[in-house]
N, C-alpha and C. Protein backbone atom coordinates (compact mmCIF):
# COMPACT_ATOMS: atom_id res chain seq x y z
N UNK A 1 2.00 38.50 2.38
CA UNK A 1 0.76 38.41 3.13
C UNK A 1 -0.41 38.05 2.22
N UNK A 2 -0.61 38.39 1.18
CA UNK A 2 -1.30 38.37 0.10
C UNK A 2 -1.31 36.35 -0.24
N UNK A 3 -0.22 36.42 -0.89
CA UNK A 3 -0.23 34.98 -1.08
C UNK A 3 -0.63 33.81 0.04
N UNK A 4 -0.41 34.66 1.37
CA UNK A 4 -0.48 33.66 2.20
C UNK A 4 -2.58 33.37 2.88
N UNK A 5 -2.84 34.69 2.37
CA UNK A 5 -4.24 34.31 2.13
C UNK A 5 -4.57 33.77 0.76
N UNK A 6 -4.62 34.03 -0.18
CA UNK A 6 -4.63 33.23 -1.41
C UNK A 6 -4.55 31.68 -1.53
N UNK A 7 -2.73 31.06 -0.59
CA UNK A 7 -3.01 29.94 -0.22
C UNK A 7 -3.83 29.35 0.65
N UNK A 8 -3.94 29.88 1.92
CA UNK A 8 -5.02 29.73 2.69
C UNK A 8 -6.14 28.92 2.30
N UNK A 9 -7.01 30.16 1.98
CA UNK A 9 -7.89 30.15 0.75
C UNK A 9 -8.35 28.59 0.38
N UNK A 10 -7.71 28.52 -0.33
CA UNK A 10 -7.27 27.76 -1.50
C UNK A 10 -7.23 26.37 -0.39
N UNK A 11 -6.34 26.25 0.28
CA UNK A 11 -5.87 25.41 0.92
C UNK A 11 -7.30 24.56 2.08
N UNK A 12 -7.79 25.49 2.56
CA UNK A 12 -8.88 25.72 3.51
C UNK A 12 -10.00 24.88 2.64
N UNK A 13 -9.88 25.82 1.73
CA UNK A 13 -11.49 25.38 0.82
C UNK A 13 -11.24 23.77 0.30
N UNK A 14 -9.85 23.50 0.19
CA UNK A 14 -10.07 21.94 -0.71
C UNK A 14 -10.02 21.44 0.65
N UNK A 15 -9.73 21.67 1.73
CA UNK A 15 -9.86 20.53 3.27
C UNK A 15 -11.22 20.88 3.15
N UNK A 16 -11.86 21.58 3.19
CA UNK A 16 -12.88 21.55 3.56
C UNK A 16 -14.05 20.70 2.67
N UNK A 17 -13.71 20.52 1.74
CA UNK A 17 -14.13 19.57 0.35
C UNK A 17 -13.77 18.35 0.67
N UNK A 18 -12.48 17.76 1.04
CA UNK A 18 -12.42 16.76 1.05
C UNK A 18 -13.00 16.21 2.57
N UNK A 19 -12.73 16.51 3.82
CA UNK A 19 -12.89 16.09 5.04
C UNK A 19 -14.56 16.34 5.65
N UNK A 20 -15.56 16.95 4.69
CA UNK A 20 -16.57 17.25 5.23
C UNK A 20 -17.53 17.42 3.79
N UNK A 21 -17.15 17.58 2.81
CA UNK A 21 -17.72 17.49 1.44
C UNK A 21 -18.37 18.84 0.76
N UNK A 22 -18.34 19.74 1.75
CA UNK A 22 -18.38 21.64 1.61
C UNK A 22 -17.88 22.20 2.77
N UNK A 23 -17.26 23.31 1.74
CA UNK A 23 -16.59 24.41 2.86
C UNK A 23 -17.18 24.87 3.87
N UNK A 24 -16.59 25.77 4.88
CA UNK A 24 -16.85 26.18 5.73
C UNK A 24 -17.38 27.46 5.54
N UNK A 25 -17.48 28.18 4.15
CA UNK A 25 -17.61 29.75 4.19
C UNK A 25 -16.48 30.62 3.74
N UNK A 26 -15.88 31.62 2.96
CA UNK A 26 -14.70 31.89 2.35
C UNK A 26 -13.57 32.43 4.09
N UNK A 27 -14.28 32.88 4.75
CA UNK A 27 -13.57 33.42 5.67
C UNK A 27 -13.16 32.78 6.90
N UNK A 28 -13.72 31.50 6.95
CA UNK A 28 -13.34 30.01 7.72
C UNK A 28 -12.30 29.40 6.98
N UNK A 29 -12.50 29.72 5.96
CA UNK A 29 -11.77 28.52 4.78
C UNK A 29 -10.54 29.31 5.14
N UNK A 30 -10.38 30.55 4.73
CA UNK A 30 -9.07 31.28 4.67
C UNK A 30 -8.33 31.13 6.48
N UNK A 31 -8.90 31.08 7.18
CA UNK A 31 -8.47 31.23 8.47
C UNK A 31 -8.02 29.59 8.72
N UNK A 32 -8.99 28.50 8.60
CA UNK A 32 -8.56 27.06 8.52
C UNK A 32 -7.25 26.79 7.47
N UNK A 33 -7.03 27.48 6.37
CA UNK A 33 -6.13 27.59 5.54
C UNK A 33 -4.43 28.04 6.17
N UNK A 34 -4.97 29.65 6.36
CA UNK A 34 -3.71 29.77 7.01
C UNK A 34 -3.06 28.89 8.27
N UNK A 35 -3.70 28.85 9.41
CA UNK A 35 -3.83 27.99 10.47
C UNK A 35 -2.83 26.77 10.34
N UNK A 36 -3.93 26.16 9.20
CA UNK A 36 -3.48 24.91 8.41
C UNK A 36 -1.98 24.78 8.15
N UNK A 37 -1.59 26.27 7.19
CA UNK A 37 -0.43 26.02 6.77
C UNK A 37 1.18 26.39 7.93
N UNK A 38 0.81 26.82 8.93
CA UNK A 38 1.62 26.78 9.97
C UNK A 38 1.68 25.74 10.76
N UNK A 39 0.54 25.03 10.81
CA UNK A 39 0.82 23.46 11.42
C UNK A 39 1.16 22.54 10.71
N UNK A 40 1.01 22.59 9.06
CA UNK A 40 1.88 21.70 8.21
C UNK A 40 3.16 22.14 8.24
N UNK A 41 3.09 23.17 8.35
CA UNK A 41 4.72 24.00 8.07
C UNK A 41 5.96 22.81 9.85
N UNK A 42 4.89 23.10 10.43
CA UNK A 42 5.56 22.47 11.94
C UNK A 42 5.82 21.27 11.70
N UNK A 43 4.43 20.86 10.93
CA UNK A 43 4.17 19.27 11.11
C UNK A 43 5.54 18.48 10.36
N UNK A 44 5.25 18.89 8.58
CA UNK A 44 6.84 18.15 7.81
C UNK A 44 7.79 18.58 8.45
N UNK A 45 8.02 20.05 9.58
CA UNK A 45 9.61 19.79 9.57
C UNK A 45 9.64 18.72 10.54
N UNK A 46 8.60 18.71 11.80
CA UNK A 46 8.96 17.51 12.60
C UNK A 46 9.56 16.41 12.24
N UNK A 47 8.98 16.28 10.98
CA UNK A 47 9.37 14.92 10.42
C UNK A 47 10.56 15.06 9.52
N UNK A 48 11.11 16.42 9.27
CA UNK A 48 12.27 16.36 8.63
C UNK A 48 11.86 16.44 6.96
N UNK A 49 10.79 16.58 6.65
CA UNK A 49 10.65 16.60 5.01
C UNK A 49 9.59 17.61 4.46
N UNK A 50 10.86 18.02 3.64
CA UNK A 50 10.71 19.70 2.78
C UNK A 50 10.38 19.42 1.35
N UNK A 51 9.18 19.93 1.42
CA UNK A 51 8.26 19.59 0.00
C UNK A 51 9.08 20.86 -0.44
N UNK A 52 9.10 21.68 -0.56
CA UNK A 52 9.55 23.06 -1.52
C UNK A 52 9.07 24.35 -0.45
N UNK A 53 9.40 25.00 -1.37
CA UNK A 53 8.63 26.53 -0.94
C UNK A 53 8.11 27.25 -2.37
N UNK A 54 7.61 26.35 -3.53
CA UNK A 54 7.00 27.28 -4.40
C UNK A 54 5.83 27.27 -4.24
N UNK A 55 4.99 27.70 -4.85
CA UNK A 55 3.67 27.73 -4.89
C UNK A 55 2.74 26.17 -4.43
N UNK A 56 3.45 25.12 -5.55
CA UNK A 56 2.63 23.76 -5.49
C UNK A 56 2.94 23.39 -4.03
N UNK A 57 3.97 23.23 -3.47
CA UNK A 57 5.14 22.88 -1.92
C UNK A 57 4.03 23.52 -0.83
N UNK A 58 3.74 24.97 -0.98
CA UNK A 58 3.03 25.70 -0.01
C UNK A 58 1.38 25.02 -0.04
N UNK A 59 1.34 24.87 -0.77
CA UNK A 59 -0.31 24.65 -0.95
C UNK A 59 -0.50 23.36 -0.77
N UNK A 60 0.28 21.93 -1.06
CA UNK A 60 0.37 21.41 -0.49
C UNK A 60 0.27 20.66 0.76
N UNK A 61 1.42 21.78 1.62
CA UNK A 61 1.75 21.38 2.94
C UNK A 61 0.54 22.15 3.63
N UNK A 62 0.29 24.00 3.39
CA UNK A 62 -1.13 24.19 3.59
C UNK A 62 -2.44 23.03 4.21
N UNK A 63 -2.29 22.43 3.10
CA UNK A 63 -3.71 21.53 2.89
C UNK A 63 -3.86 19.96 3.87
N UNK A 64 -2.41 19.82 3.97
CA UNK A 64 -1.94 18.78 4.94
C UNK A 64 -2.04 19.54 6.35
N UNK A 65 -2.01 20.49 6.46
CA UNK A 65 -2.24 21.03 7.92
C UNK A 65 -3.43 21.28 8.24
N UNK A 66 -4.68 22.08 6.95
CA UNK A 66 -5.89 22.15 7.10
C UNK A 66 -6.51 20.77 7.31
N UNK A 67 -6.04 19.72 6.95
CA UNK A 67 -6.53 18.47 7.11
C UNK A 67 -6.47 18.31 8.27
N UNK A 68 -5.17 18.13 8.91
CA UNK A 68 -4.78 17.87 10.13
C UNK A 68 -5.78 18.85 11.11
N UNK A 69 -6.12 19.96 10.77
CA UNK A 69 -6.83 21.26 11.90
C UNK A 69 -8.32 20.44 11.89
N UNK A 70 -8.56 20.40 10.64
CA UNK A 70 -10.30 20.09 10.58
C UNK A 70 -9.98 18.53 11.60
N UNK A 71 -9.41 18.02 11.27
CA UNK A 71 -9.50 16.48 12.41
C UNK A 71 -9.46 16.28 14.09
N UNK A 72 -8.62 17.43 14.13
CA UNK A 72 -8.52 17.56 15.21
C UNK A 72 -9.75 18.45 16.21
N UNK A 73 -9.81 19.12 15.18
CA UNK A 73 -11.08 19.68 15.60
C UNK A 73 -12.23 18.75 15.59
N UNK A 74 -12.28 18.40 14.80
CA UNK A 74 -13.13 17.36 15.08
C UNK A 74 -13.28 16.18 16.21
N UNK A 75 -11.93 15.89 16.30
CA UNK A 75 -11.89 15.17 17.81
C UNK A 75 -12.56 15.41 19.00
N UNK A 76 -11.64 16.84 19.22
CA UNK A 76 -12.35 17.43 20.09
C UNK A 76 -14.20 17.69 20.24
N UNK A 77 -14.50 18.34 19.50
CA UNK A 77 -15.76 18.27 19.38
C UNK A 77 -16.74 17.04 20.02
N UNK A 78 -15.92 15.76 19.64
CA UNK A 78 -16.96 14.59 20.35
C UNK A 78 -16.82 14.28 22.00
């Protein structure tokens, strides 16, 4: 549970850097993070491809899902 906020975190805060150019706040970030990393988690298997499960693999796919959350959200929004 620990790690999985940590990645979060982590994960959240660099989408949020890259897709908007500052975070959202540590406790957006962590929630866009986790979020994130259950819809990347969905997203590669859809597609059949397994980055890992260590640390770099999680944070990773994390960050590919926070991407994916902030966009979509963003869609919506307009």
């Amino acid at each position: 549970m620990i790690w999985t906020i940590i990645i979060g975190g982590i994960a959240g805060w660099l989408a949020g850097q890259l897709m908007r150019g500052k975070g959202f706040g540590i406790i957006v970030d962590i929630i866009v993070g986790v979020i994130g990393g259950w819809l990347g988690g969905w997203f590669f298997g859809q597609l059949g491809i397994h980055i890992g499960s260590g640390l770099l693999g999680s944070l990773i796919v994390a960050l590919v899902g926070a991407i994916l959350l902030i966009w979509l959200i963003r869609l919506v929004k307009r």
